[in-house]
C-alpha atoms as a PDB file:
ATOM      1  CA  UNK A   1      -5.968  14.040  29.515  1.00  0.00           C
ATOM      2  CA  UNK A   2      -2.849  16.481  28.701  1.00  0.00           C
ATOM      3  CA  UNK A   3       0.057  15.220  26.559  1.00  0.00           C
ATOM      4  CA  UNK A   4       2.058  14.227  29.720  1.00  0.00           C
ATOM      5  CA  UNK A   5      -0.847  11.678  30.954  1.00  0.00           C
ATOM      6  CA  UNK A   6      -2.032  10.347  27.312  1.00  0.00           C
ATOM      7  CA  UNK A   7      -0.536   7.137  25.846  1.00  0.00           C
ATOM      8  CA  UNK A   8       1.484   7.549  23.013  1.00  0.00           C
ATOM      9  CA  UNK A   9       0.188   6.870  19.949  1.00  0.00           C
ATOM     10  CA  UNK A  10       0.136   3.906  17.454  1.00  0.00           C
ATOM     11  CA  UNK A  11       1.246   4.345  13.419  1.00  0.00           C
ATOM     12  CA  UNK A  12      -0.036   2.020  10.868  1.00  0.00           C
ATOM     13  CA  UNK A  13       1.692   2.670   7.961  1.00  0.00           C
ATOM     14  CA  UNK A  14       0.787   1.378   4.817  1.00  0.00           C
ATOM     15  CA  UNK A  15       2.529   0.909   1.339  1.00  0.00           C
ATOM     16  CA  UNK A  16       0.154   2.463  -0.858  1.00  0.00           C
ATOM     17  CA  UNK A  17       1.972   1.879  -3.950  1.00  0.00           C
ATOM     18  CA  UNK A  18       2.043  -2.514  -3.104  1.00  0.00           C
ATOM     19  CA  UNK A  19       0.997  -4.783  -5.467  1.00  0.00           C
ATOM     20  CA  UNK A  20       0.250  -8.440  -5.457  1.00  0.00           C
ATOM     21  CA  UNK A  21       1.922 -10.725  -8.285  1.00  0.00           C
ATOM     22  CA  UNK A  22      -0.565 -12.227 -10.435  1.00  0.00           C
ATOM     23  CA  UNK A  23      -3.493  -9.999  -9.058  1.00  0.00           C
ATOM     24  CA  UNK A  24      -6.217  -8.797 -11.284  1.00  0.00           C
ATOM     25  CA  UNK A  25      -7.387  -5.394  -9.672  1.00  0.00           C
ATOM     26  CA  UNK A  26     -10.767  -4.916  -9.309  1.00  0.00           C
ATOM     27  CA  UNK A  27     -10.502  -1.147  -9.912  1.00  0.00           C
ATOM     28  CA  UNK A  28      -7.765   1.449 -10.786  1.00  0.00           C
ATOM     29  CA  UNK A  29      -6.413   1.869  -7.709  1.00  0.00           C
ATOM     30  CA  UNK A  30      -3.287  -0.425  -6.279  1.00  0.00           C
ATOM     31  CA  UNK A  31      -3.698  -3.214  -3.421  1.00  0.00           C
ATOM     32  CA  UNK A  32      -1.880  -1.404  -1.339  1.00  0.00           C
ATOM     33  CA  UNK A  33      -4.135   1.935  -2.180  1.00  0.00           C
ATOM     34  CA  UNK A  34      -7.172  -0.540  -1.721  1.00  0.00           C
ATOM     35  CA  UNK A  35      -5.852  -1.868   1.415  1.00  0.00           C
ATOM     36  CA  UNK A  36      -5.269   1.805   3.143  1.00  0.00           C
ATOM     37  CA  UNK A  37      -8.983   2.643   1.964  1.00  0.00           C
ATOM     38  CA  UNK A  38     -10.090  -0.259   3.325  1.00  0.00           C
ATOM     39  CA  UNK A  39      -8.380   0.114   6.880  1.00  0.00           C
ATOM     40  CA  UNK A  40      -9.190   4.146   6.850  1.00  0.00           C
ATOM     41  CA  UNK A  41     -13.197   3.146   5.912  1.00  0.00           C
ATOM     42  CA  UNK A  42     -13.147   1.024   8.973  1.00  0.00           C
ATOM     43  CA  UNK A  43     -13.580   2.054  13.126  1.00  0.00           C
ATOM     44  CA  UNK A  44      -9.988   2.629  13.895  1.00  0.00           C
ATOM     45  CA  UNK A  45      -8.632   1.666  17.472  1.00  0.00           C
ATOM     46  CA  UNK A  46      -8.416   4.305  19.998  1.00  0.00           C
ATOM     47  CA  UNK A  47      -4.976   5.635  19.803  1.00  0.00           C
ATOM     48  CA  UNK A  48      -4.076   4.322  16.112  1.00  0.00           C
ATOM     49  CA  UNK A  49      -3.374   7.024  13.060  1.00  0.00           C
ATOM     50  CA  UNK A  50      -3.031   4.987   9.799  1.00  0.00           C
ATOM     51  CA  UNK A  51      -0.457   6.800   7.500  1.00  0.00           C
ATOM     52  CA  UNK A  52      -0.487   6.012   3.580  1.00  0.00           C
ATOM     53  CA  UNK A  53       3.271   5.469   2.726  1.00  0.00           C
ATOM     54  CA  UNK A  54       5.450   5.321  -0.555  1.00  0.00           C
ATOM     55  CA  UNK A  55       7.206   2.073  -1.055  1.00  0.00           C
ATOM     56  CA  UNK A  56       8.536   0.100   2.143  1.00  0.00           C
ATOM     57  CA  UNK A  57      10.851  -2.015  -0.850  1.00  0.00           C
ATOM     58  CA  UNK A  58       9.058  -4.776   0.018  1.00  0.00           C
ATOM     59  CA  UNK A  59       7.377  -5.212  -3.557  1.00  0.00           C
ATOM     60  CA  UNK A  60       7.765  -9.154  -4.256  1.00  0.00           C
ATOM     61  CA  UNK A  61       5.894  -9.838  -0.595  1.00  0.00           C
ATOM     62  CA  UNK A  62       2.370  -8.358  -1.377  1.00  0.00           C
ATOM     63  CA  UNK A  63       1.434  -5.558   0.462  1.00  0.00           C
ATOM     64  CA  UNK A  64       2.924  -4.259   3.376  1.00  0.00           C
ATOM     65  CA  UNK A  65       2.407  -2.574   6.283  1.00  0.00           C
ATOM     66  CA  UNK A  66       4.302  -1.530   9.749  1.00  0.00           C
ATOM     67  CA  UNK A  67       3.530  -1.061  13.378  1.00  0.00           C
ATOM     68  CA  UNK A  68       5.512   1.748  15.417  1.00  0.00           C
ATOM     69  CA  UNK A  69       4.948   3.298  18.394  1.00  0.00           C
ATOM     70  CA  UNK A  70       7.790   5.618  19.787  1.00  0.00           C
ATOM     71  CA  UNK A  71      11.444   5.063  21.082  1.00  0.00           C
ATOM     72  CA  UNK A  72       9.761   2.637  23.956  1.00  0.00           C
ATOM     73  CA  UNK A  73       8.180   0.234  21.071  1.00  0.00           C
ATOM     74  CA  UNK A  74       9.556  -2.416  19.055  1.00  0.00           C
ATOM     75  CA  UNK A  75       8.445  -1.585  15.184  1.00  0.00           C
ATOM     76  CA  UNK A  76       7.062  -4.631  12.852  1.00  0.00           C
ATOM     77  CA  UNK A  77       6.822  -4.901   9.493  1.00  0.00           C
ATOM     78  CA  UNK A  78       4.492  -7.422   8.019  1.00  0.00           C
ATOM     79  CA  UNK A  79       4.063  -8.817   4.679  1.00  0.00           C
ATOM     80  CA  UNK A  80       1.527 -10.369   2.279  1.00  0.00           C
ATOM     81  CA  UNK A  81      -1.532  -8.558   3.294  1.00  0.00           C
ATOM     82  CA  UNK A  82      -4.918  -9.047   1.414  1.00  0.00           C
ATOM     83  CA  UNK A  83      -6.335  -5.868   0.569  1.00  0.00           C
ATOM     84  CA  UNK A  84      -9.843  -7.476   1.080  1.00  0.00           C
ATOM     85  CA  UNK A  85      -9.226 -10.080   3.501  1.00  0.00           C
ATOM     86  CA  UNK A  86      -7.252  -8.403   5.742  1.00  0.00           C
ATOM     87  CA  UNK A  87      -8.084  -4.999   7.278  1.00  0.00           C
ATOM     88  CA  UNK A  88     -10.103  -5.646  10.113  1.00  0.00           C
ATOM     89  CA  UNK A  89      -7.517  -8.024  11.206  1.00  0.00           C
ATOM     90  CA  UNK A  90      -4.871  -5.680  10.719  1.00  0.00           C
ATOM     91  CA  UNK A  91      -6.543  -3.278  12.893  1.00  0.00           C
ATOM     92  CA  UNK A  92      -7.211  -5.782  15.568  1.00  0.00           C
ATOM     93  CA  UNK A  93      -3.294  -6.804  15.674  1.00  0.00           C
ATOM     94  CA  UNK A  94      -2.727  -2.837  15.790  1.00  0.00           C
ATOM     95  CA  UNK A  95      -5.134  -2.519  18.885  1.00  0.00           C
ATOM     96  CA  UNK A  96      -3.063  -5.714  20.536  1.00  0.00           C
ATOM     97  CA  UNK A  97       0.179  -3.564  19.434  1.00  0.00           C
ATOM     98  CA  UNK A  98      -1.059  -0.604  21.054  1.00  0.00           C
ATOM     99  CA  UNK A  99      -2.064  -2.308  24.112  1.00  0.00           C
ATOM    100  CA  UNK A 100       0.979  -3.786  24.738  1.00  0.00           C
ATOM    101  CA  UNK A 101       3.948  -1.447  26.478  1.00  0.00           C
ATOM    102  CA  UNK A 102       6.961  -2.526  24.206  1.00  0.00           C
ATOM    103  CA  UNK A 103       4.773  -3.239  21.251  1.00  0.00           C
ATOM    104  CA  UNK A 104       5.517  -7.195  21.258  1.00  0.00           C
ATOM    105  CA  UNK A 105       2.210  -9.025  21.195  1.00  0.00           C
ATOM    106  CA  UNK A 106       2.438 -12.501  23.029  1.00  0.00           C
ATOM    107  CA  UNK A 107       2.999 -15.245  20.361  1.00  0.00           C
ATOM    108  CA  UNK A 108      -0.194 -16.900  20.902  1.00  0.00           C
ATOM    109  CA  UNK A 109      -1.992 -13.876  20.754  1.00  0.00           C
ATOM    110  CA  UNK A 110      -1.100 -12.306  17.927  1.00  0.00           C
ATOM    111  CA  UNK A 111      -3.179 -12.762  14.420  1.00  0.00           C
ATOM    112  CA  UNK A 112      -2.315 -15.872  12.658  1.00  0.00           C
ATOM    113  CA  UNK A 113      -0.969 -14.170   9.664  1.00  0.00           C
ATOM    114  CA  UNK A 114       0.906 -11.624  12.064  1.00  0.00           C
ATOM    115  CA  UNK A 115       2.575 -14.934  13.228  1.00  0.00           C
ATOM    116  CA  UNK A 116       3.628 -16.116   9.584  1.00  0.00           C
ATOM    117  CA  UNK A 117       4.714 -13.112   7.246  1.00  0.00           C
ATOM    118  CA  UNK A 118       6.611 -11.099   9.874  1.00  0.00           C
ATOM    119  CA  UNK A 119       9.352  -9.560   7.613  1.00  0.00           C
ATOM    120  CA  UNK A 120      10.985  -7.197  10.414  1.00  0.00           C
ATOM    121  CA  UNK A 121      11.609  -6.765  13.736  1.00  0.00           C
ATOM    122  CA  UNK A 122      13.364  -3.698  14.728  1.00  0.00           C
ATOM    123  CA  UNK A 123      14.340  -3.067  18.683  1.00  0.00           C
ATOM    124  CA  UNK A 124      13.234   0.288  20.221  1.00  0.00           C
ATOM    125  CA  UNK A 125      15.049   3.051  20.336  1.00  0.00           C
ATOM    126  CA  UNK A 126      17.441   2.762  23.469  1.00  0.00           C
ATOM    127  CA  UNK A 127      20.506   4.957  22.641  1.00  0.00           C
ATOM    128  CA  UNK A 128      21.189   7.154  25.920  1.00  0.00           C
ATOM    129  CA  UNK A 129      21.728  10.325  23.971  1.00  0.00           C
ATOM    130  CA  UNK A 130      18.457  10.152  22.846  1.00  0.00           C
ATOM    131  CA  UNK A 131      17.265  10.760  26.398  1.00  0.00           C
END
């Protein structure tokens, strides 16, 4: 496949520097450092890159992590993520993100906590002078 044919591709970024309030870490590292180890130790989805990120300012919601995909895509930021709960379901919702042409995954399809701690929607990048 050349770069005109091949889907664009996914970006899972996550807030390595997160932490969760009242959360005893089980080693050095931060949740959100935990969670991105986690995710990266994990089969990733074909056409995801995971990105370790400084600080989305999201620090009294957990860890955090975003979905993007290009000017076409819708970007999501979600909240509250378990560091040890969470990463296989985060990478499922990413496939579902991927899949999907504008990057919005059908209400009833998308992971439950997807559904609940949703702290950002932002619309795709459809400025003409951009084109």
């Amino acid at each position: 496949m050349d770069d005109l044919t091949k889907p664009p591709s996914t970006e899972l970024l996550v807030c390595v520097t997160c932490r969760r309030a009242g959360a005893v870490p089980v080693d050095d590292r931060r949740p959100g450092r935990a969670l991105y180890d986690q995710i990266t130790a994990l089969d990733l989805p074909p056409g995801l890159r995971v990105t370790p990120t400084e600080c989305l300012q999201n620090c009294d919601h957990g860890c955090t992590v975003a979905l993007r995909g290009g000017d076409a895509k819708w970007t999501y930021v979600f909240a509250n993520v378990d560091d040890q709960a969470h990463p296989q379901m985060i990478l499922d919702g990413a496939a579902q993100y991927h899949a999907a042409e504008d990057g919005v995954i059908p209400w009833r399809q998308r992971p439950e906590h997807f559904k609940r701690n949703c702290i950002a929607r932002i619309p795709p990048n459809t400025d003409p002078r951009n084109d």
